[in-house]
C-alpha atoms as a PDB file:
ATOM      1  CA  UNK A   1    -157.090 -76.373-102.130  1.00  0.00           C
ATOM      2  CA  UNK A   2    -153.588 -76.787-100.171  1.00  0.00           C
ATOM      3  CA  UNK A   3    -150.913 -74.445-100.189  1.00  0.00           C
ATOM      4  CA  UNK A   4    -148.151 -76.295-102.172  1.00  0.00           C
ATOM      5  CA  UNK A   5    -145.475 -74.310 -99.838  1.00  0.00           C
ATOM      6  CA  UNK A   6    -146.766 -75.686 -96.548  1.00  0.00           C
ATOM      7  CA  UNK A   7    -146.959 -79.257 -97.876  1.00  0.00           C
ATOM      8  CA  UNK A   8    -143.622 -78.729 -98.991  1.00  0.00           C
ATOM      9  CA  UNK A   9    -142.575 -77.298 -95.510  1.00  0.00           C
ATOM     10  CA  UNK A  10    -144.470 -80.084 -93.646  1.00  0.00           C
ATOM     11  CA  UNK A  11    -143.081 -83.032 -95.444  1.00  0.00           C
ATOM     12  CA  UNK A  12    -139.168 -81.774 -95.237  1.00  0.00           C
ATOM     13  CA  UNK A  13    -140.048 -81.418 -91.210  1.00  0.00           C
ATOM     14  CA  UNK A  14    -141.458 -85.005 -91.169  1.00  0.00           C
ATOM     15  CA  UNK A  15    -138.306 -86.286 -92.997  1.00  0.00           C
ATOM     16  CA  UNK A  16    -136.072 -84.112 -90.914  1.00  0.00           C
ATOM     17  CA  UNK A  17    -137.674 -85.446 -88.026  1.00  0.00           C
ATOM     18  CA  UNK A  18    -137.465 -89.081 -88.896  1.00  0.00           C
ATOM     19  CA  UNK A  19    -133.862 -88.928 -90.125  1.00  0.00           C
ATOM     20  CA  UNK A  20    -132.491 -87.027 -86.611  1.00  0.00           C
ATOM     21  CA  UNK A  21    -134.681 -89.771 -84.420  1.00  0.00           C
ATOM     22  CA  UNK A  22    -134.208 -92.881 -86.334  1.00  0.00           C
ATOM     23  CA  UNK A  23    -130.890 -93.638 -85.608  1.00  0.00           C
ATOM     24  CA  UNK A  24    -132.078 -93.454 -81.971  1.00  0.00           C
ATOM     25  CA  UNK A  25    -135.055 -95.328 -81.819  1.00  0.00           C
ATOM     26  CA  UNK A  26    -132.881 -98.003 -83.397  1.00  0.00           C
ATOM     27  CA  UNK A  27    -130.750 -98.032 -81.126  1.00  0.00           C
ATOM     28  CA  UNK A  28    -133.303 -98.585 -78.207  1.00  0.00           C
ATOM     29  CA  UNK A  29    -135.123-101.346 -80.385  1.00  0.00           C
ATOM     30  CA  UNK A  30    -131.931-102.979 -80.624  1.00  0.00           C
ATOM     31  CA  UNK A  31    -130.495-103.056 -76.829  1.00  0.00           C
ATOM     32  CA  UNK A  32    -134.315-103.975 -75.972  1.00  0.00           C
ATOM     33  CA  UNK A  33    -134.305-107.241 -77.761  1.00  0.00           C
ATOM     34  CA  UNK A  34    -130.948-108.272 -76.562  1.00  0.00           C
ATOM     35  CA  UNK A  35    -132.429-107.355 -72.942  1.00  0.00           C
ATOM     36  CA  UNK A  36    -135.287-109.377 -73.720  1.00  0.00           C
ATOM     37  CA  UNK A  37    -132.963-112.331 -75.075  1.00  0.00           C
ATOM     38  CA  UNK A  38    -131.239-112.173 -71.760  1.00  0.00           C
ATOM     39  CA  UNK A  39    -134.079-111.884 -69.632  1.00  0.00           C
ATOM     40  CA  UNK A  40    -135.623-115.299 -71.243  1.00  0.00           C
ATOM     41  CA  UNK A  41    -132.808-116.970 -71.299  1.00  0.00           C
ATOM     42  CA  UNK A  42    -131.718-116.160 -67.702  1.00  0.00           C
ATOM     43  CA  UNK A  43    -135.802-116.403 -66.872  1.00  0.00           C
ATOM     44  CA  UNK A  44    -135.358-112.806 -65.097  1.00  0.00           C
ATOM     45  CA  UNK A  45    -138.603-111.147 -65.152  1.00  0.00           C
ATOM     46  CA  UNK A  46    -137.456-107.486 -63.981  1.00  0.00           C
ATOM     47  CA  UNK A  47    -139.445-104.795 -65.386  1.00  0.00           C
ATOM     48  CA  UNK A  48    -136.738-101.969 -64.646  1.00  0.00           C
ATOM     49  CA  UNK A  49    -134.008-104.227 -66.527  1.00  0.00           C
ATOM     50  CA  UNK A  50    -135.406-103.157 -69.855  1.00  0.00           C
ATOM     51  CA  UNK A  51    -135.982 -99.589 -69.442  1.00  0.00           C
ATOM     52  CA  UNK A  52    -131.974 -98.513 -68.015  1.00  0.00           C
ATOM     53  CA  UNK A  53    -129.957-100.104 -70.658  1.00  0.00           C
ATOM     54  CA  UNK A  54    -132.190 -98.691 -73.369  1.00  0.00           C
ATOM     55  CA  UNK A  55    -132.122 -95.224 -71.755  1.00  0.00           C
ATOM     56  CA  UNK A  56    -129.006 -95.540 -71.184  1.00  0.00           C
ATOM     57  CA  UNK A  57    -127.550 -96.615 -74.412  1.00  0.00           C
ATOM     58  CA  UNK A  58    -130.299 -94.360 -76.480  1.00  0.00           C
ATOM     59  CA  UNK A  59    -128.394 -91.175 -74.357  1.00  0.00           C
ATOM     60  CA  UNK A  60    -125.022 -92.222 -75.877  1.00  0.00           C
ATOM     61  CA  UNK A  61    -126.137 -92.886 -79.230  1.00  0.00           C
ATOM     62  CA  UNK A  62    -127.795 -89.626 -78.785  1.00  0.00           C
ATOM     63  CA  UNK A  63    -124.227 -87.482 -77.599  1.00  0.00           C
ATOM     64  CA  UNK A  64    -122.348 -89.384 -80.291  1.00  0.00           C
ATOM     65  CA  UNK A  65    -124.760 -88.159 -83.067  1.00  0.00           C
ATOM     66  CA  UNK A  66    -125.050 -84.715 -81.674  1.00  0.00           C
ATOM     67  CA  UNK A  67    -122.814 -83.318 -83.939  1.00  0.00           C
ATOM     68  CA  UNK A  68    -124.626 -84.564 -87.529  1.00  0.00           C
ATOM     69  CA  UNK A  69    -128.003 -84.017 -85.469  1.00  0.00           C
ATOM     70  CA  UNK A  70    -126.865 -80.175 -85.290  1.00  0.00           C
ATOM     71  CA  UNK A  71    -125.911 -80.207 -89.065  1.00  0.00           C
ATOM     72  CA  UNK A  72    -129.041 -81.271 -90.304  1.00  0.00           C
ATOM     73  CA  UNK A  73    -131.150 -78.730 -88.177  1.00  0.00           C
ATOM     74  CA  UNK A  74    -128.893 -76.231 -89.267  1.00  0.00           C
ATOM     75  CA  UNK A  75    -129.822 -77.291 -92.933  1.00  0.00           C
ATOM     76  CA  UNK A  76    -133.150 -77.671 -92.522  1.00  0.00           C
ATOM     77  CA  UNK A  77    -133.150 -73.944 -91.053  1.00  0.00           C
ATOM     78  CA  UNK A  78    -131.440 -72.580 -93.737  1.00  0.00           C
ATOM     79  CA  UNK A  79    -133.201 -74.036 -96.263  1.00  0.00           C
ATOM     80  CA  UNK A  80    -136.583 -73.047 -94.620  1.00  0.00           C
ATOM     81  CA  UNK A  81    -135.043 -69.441 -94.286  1.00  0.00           C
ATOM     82  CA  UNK A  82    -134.315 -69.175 -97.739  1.00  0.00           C
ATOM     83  CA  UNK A  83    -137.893 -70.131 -98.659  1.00  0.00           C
ATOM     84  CA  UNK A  84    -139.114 -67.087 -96.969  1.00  0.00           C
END
């Protein structure tokens, strides 16, 4: 009934995916419970406290990883090229 080539295609994207945005999100998980920690412990209630640390530090996790981020695409492209 499915096409075993798009199944194929679809999961390598999904894996892609979560292996170029994992290291990010974990990042911004991270800083948000050390926010959080400080915000209880300090009893500051600030909603915009939480959101510029994580953006910020989720950008520079981002720029550091660029590099391996643009290896992996570049894999993924030539592997999909070679399929076709």
């Amino acid at each position: 009934m499915y096409d075993e080539s798009a199944v194929f295609i679809v999961r390598e994207t999904l894996i892609v995916a979560l292996m170029i945005m994992s290291p990010i999100l974990l990042a911004g998980v991270a800083i948000g419970l050390v926010v959080s920690l400080v915000q209880s412990v300090t009893s500051i209630q600030d909603q915009t406290l939480t959101f510029v640390p994580k953006i910020a530090v989720m950008i520079v996790v981002a720029a550091i990883l660029l590099p391996w981020i643009v290896l992996r695409l570049v894999e993924f492209a030539a592997k999909m090229f070679e399929l076709f």
